[in-house]
ModelCIF file with pLDDT and N, C-alpha, C, O atoms, coordinates in Angstrom:
data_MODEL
#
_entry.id   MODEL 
#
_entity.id                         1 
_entity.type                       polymer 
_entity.pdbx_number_of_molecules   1 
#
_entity_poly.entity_id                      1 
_entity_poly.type                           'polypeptide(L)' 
_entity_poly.nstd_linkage                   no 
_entity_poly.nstd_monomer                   no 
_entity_poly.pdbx_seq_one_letter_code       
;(UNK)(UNK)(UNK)(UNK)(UNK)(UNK)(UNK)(UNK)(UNK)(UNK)(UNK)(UNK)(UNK)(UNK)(UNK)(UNK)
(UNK)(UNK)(UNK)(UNK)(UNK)(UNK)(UNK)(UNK)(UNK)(UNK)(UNK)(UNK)(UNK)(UNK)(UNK)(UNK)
(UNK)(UNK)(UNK)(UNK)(UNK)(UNK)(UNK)(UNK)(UNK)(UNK)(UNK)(UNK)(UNK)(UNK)(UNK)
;
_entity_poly.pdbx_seq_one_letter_code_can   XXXXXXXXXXXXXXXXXXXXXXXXXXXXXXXXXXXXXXXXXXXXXXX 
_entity_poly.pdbx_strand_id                 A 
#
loop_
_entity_poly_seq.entity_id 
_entity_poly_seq.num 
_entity_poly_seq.mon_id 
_entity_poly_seq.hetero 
1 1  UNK n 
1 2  UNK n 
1 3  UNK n 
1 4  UNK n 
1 5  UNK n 
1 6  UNK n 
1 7  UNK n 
1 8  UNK n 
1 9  UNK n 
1 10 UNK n 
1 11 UNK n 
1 12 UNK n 
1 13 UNK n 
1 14 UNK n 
1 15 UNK n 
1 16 UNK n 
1 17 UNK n 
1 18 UNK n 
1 19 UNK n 
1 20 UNK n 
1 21 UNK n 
1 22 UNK n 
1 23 UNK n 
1 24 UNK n 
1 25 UNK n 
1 26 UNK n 
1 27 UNK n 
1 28 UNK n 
1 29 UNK n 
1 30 UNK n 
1 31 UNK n 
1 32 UNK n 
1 33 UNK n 
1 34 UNK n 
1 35 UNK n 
1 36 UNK n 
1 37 UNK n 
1 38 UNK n 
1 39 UNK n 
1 40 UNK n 
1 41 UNK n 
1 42 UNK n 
1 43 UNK n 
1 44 UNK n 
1 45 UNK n 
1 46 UNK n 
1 47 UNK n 
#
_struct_asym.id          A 
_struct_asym.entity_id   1 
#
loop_
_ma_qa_metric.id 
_ma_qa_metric.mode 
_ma_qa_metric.name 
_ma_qa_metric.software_group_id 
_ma_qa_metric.type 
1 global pLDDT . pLDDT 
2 local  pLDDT . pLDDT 
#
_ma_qa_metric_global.metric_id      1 
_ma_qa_metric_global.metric_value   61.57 
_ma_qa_metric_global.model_id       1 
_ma_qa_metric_global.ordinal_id     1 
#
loop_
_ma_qa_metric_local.label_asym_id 
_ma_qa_metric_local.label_comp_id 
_ma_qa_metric_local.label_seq_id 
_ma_qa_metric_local.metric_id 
_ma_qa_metric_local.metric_value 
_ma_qa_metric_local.model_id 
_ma_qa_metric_local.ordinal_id 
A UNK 1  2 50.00 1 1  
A UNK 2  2 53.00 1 2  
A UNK 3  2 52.00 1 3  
A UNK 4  2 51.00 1 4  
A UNK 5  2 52.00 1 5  
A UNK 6  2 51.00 1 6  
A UNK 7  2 50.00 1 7  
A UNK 8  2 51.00 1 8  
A UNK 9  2 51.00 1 9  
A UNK 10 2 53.00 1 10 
A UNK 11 2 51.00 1 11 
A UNK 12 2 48.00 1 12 
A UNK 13 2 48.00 1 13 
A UNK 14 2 47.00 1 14 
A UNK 15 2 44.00 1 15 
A UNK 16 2 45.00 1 16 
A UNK 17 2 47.00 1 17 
A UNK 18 2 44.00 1 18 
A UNK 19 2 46.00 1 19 
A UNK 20 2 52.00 1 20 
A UNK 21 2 48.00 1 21 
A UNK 22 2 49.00 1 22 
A UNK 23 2 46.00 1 23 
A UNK 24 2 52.00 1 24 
A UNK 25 2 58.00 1 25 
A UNK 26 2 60.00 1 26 
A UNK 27 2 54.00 1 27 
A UNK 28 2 54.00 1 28 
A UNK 29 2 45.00 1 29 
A UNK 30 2 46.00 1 30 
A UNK 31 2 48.00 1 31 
A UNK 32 2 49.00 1 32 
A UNK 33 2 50.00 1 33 
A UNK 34 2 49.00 1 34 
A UNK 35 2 63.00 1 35 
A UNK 36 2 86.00 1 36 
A UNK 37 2 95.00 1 37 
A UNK 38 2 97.00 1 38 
A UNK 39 2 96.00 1 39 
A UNK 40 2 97.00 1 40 
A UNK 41 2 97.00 1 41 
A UNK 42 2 96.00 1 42 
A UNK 43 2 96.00 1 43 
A UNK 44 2 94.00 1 44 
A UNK 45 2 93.00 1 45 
A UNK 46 2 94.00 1 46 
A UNK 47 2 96.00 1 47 
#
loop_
_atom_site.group_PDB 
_atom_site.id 
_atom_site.type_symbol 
_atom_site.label_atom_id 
_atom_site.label_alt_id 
_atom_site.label_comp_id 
_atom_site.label_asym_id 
_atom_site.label_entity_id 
_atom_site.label_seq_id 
_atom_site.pdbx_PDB_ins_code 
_atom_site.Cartn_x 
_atom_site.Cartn_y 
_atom_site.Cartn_z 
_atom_site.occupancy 
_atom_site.B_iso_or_equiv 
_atom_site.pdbx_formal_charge 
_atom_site.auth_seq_id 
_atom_site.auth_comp_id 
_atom_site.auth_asym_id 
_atom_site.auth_atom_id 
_atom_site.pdbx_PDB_model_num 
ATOM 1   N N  . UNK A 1 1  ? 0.830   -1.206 0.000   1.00 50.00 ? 1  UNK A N  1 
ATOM 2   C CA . UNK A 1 1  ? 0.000   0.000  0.000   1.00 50.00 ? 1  UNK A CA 1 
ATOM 3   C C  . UNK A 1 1  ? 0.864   1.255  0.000   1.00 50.00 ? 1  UNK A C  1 
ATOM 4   O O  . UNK A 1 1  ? 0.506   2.240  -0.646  1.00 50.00 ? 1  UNK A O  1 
ATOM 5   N N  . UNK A 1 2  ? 1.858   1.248  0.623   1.00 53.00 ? 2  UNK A N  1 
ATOM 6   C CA . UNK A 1 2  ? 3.142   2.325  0.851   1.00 53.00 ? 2  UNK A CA 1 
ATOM 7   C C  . UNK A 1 2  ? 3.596   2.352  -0.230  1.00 53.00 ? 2  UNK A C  1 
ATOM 8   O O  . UNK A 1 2  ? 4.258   3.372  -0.416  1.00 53.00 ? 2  UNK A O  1 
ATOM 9   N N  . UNK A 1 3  ? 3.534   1.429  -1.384  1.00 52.00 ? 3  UNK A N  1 
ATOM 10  C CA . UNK A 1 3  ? 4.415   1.790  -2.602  1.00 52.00 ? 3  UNK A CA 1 
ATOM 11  C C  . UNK A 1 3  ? 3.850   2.365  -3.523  1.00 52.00 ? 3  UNK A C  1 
ATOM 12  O O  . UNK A 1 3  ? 4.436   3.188  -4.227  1.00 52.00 ? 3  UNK A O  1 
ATOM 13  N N  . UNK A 1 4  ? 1.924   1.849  -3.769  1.00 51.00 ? 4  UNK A N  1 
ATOM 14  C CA . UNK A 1 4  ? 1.495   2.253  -4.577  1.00 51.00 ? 4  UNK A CA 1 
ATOM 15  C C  . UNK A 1 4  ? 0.788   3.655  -4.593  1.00 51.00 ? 4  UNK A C  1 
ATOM 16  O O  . UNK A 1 4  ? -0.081  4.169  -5.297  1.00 51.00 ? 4  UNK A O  1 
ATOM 17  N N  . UNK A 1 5  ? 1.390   3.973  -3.726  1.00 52.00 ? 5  UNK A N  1 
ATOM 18  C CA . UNK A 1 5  ? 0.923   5.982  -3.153  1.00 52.00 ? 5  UNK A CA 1 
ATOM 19  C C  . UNK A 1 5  ? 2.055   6.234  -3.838  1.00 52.00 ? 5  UNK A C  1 
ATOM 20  O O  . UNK A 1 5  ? 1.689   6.954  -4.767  1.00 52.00 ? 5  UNK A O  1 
ATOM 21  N N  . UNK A 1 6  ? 2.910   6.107  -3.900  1.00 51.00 ? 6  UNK A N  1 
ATOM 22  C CA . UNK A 1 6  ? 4.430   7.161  -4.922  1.00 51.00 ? 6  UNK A CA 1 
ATOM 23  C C  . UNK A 1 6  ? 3.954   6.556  -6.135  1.00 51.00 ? 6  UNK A C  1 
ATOM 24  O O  . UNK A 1 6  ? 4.823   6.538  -7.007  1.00 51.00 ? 6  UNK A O  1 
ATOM 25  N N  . UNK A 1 7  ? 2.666   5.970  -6.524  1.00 50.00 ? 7  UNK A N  1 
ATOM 26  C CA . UNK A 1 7  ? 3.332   5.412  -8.045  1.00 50.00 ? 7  UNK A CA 1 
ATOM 27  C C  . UNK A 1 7  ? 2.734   6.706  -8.939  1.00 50.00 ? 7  UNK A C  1 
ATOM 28  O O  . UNK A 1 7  ? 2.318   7.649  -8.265  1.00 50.00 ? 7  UNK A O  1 
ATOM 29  N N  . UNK A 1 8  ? 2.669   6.813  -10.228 1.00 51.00 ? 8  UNK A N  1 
ATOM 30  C CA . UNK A 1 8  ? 1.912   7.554  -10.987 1.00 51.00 ? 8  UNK A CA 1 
ATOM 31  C C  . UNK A 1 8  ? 0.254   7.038  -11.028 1.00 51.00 ? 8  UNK A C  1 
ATOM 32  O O  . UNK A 1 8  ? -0.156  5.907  -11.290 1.00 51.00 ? 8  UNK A O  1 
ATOM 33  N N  . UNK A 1 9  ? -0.658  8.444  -10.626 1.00 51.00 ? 9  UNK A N  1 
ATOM 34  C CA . UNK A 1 9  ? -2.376  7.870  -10.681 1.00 51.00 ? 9  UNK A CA 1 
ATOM 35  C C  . UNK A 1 9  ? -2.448  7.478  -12.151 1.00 51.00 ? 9  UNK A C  1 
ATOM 36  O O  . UNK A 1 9  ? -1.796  7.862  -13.122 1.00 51.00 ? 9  UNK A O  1 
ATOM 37  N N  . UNK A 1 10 ? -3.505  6.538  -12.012 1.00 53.00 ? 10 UNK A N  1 
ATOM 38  C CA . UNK A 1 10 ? -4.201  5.968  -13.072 1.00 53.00 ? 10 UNK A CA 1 
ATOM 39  C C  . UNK A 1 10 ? -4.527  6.575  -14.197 1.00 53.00 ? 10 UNK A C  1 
ATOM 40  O O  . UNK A 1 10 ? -5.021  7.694  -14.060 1.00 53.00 ? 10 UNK A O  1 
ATOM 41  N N  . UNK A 1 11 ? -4.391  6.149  -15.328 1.00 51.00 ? 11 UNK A N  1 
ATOM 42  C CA . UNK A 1 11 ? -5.263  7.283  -16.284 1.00 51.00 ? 11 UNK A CA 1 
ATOM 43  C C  . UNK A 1 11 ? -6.531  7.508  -16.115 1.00 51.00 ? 11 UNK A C  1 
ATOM 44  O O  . UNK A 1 11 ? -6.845  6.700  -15.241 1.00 51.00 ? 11 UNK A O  1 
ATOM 45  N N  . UNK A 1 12 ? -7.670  8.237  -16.471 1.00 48.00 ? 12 UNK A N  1 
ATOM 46  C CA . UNK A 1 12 ? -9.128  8.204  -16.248 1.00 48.00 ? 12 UNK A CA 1 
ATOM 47  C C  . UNK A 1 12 ? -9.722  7.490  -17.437 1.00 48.00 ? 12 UNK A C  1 
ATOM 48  O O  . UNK A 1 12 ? -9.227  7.446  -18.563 1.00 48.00 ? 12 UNK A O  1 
ATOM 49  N N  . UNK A 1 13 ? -10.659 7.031  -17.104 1.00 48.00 ? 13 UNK A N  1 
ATOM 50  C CA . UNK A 1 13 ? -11.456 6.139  -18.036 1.00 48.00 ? 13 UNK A CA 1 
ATOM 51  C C  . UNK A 1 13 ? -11.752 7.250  -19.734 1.00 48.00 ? 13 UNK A C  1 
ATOM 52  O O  . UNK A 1 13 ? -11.771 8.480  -19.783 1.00 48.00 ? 13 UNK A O  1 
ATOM 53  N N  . UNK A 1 14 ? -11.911 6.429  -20.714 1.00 47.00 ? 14 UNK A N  1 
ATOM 54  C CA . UNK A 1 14 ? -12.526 7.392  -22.062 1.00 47.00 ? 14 UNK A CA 1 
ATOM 55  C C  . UNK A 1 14 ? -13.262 8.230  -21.544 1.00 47.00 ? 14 UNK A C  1 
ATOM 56  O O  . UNK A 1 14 ? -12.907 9.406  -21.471 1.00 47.00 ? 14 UNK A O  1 
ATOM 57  N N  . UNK A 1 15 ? -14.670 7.720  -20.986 1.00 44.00 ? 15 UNK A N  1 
ATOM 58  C CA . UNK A 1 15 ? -15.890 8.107  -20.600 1.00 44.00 ? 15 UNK A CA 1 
ATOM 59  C C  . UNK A 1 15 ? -15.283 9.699  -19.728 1.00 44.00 ? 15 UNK A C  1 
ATOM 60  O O  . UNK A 1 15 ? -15.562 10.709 -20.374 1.00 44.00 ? 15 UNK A O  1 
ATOM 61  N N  . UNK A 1 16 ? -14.763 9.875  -18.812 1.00 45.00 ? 16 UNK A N  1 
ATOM 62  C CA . UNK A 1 16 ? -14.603 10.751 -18.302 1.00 45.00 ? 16 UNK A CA 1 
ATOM 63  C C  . UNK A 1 16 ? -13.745 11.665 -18.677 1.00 45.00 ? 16 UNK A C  1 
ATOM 64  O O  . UNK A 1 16 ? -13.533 12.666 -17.993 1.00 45.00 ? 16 UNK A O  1 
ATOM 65  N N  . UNK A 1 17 ? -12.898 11.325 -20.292 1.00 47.00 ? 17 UNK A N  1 
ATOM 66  C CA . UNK A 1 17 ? -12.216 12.503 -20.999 1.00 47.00 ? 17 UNK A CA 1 
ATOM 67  C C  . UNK A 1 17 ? -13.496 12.902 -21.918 1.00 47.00 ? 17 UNK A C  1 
ATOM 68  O O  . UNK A 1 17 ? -13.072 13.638 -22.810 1.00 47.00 ? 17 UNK A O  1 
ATOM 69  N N  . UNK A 1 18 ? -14.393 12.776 -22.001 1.00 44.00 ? 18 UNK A N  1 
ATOM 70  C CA . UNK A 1 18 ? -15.338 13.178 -23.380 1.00 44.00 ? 18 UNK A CA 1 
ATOM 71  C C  . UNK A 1 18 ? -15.759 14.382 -22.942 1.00 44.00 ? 18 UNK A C  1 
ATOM 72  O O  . UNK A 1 18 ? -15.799 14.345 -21.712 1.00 44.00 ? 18 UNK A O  1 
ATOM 73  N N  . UNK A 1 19 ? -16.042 15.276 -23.298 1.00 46.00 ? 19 UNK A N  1 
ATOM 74  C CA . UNK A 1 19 ? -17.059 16.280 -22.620 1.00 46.00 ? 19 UNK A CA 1 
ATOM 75  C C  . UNK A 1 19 ? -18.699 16.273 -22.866 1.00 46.00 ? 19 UNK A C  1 
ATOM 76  O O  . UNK A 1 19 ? -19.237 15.992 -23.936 1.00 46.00 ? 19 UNK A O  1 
ATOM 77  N N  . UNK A 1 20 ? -19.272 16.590 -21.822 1.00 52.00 ? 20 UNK A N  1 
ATOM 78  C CA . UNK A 1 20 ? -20.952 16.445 -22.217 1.00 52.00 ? 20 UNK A CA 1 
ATOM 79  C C  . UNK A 1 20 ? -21.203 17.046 -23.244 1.00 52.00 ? 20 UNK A C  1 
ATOM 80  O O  . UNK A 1 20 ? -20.694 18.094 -23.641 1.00 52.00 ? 20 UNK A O  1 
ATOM 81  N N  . UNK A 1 21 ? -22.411 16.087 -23.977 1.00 48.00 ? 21 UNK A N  1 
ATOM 82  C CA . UNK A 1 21 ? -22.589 16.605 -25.081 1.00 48.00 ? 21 UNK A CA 1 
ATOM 83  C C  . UNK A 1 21 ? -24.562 17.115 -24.773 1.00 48.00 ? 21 UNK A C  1 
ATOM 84  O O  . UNK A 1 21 ? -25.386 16.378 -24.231 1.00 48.00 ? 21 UNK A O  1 
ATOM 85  N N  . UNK A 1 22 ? -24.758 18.141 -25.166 1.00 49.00 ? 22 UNK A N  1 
ATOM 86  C CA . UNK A 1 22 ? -26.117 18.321 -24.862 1.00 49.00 ? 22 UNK A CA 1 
ATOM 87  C C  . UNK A 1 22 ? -27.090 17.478 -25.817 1.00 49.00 ? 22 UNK A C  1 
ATOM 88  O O  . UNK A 1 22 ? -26.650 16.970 -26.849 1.00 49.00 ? 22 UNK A O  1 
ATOM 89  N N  . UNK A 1 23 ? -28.280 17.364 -25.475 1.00 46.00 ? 23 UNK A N  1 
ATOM 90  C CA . UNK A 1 23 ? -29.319 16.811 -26.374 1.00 46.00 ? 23 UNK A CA 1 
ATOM 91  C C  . UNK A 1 23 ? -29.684 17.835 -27.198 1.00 46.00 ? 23 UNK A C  1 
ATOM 92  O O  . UNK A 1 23 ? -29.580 19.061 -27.209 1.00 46.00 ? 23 UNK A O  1 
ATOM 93  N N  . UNK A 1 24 ? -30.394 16.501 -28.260 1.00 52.00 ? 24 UNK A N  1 
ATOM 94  C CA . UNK A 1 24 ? -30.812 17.824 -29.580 1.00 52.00 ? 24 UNK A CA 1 
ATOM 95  C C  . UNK A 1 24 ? -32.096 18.247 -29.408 1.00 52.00 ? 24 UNK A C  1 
ATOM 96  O O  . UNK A 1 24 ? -32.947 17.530 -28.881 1.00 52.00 ? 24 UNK A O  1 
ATOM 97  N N  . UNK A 1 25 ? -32.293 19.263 -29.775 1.00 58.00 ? 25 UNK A N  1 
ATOM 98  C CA . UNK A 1 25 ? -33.279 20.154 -29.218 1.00 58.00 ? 25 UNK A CA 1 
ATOM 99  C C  . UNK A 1 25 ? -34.404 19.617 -30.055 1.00 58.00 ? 25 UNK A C  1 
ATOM 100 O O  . UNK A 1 25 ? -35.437 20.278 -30.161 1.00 58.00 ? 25 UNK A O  1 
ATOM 101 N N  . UNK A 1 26 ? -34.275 18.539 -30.615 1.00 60.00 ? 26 UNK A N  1 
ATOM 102 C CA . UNK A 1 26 ? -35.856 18.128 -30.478 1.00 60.00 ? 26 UNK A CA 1 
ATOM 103 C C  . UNK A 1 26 ? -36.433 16.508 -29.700 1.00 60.00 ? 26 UNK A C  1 
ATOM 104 O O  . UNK A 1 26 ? -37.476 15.875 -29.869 1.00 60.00 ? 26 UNK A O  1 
ATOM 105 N N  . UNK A 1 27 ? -35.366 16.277 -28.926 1.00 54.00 ? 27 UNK A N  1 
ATOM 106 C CA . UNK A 1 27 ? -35.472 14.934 -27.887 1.00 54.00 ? 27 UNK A CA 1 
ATOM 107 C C  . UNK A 1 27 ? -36.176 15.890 -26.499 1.00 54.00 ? 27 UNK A C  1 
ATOM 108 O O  . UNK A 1 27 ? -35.849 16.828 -25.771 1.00 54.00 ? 27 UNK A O  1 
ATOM 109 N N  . UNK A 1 28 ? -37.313 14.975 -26.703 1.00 54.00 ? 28 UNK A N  1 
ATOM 110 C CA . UNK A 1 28 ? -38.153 15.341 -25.509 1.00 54.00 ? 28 UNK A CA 1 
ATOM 111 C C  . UNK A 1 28 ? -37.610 14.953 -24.076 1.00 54.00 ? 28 UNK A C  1 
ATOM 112 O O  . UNK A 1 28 ? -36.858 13.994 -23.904 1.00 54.00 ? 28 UNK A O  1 
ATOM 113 N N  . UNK A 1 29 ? -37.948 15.580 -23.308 1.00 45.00 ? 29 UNK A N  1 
ATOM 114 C CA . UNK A 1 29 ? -37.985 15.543 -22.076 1.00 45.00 ? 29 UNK A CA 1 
ATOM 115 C C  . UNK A 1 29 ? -38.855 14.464 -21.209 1.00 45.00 ? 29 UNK A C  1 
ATOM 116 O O  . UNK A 1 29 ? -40.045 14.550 -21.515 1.00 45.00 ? 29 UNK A O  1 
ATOM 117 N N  . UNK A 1 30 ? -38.607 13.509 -20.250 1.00 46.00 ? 30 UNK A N  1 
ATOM 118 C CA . UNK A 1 30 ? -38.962 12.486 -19.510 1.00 46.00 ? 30 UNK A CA 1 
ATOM 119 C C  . UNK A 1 30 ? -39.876 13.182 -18.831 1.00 46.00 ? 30 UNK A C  1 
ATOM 120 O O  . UNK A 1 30 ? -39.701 14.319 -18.395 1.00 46.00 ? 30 UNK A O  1 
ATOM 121 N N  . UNK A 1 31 ? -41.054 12.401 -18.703 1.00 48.00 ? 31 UNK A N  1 
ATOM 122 C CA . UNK A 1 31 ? -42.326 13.149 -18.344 1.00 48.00 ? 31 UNK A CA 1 
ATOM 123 C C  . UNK A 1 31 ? -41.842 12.625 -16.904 1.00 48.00 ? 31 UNK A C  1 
ATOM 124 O O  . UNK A 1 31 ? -41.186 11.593 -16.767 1.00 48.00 ? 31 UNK A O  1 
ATOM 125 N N  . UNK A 1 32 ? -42.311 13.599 -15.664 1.00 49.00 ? 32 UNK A N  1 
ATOM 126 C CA . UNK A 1 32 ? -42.232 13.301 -14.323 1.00 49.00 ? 32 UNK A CA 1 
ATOM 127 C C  . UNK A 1 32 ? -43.330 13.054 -13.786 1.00 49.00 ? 32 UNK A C  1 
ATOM 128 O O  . UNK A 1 32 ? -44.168 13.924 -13.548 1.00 49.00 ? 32 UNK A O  1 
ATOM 129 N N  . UNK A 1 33 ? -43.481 11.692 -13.496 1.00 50.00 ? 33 UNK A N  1 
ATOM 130 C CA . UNK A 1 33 ? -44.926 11.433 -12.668 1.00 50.00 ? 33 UNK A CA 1 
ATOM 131 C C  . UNK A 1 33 ? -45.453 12.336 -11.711 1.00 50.00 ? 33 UNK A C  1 
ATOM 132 O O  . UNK A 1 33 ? -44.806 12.708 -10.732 1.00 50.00 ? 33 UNK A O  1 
ATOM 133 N N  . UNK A 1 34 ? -46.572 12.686 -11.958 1.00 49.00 ? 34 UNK A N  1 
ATOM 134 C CA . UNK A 1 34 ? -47.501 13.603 -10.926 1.00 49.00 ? 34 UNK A CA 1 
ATOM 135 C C  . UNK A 1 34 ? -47.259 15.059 -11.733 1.00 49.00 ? 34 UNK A C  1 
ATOM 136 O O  . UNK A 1 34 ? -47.051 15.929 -10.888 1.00 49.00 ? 34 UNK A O  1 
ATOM 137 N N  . UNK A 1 35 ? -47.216 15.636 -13.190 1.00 63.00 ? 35 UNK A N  1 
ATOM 138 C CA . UNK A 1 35 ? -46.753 16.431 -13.298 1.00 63.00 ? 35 UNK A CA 1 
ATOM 139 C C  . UNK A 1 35 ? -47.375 16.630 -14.658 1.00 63.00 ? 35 UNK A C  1 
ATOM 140 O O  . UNK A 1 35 ? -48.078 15.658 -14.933 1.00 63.00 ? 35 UNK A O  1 
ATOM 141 N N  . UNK A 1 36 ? -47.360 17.717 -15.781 1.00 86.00 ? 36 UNK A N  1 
ATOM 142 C CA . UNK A 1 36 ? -48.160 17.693 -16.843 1.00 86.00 ? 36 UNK A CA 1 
ATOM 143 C C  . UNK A 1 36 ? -49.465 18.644 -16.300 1.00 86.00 ? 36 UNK A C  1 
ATOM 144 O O  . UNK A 1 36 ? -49.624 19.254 -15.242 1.00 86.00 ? 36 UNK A O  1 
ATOM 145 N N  . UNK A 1 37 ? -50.644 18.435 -17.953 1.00 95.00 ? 37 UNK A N  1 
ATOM 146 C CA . UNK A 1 37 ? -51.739 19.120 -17.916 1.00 95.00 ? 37 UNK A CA 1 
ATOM 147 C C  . UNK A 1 37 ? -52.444 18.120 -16.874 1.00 95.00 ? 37 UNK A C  1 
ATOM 148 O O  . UNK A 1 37 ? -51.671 17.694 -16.016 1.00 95.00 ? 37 UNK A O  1 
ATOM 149 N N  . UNK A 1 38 ? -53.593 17.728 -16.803 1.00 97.00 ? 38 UNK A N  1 
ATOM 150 C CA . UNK A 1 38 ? -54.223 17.289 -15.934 1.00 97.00 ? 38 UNK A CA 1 
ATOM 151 C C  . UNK A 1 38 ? -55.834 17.881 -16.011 1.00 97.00 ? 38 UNK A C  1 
ATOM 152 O O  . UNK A 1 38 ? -56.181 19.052 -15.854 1.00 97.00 ? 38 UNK A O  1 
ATOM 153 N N  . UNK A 1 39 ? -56.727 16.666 -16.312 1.00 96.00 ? 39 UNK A N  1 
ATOM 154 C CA . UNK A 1 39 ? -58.445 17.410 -17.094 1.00 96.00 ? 39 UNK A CA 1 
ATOM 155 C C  . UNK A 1 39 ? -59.171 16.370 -17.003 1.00 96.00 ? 39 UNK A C  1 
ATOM 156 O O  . UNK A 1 39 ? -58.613 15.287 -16.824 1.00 96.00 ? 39 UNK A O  1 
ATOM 157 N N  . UNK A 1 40 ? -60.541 16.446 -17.102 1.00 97.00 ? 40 UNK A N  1 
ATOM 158 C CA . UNK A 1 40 ? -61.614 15.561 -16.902 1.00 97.00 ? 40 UNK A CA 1 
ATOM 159 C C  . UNK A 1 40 ? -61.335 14.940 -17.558 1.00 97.00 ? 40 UNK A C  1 
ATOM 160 O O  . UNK A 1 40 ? -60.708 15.281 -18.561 1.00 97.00 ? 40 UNK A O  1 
ATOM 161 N N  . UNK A 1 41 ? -61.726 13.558 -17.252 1.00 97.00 ? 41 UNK A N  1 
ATOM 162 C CA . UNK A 1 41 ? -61.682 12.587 -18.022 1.00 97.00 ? 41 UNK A CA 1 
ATOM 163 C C  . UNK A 1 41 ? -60.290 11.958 -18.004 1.00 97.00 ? 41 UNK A C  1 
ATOM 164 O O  . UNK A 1 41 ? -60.358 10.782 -18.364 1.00 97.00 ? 41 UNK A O  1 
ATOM 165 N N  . UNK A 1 42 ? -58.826 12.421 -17.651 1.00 96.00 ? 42 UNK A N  1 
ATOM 166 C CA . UNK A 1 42 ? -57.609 11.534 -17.251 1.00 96.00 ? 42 UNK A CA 1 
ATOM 167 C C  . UNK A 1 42 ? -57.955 10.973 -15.877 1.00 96.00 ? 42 UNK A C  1 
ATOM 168 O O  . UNK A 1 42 ? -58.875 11.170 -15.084 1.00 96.00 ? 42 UNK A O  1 
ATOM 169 N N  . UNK A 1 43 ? -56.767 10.127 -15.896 1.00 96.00 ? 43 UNK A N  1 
ATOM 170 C CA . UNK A 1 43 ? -56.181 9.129  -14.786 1.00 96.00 ? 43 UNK A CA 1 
ATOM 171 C C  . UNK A 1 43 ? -55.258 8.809  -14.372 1.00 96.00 ? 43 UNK A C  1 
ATOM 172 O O  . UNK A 1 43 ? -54.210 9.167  -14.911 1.00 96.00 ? 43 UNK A O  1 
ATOM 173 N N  . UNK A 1 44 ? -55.250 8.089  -13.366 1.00 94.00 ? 44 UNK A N  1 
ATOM 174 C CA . UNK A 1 44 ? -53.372 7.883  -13.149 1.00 94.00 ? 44 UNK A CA 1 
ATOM 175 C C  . UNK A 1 44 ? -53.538 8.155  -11.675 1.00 94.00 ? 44 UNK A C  1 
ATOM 176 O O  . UNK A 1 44 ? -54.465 8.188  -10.866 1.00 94.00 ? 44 UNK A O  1 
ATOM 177 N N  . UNK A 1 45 ? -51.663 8.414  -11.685 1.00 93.00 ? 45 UNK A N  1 
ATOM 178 C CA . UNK A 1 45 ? -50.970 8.866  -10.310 1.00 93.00 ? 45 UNK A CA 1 
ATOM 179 C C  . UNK A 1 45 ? -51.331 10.234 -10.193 1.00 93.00 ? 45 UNK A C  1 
ATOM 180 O O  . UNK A 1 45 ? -51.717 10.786 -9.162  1.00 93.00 ? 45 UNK A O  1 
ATOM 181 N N  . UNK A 1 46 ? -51.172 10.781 -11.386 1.00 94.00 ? 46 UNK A N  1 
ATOM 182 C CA . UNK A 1 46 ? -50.752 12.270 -11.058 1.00 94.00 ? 46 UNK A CA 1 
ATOM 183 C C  . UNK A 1 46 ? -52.395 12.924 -10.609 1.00 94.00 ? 46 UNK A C  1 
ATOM 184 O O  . UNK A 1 46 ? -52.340 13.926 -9.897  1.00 94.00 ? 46 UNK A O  1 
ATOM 185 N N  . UNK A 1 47 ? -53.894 12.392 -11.001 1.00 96.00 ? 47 UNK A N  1 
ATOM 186 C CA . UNK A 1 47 ? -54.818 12.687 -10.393 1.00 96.00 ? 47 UNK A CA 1 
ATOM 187 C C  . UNK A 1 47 ? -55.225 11.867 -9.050  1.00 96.00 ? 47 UNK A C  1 
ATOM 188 O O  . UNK A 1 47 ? -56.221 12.195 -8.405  1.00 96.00 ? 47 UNK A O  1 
#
């Protein structure tokens, strides 16, 4: 354990050299339960 503290750190994974990439602006958004319009005649959780 004493040796491998002087060694050189690890490289970081691909994944964490990429930079975020945003979504395209026409990928919808994950509807959040209990949330939305809401009107006679629906159902569910969110009423």
């Amino acid at each position: 354990l004493l040796t491998n503290q002087h060694s050189e750190p690890a490289a970081p994974p691909a994944a964490q050299e990429q930079p975020e990439r945003p979504l395209p602006d026409d990928t919808p958004l994950p509807e959040i339960p209990g949330t939305g319009v809401l009107r006679q005649g629906d159902s569910g959780h969110g009423v």
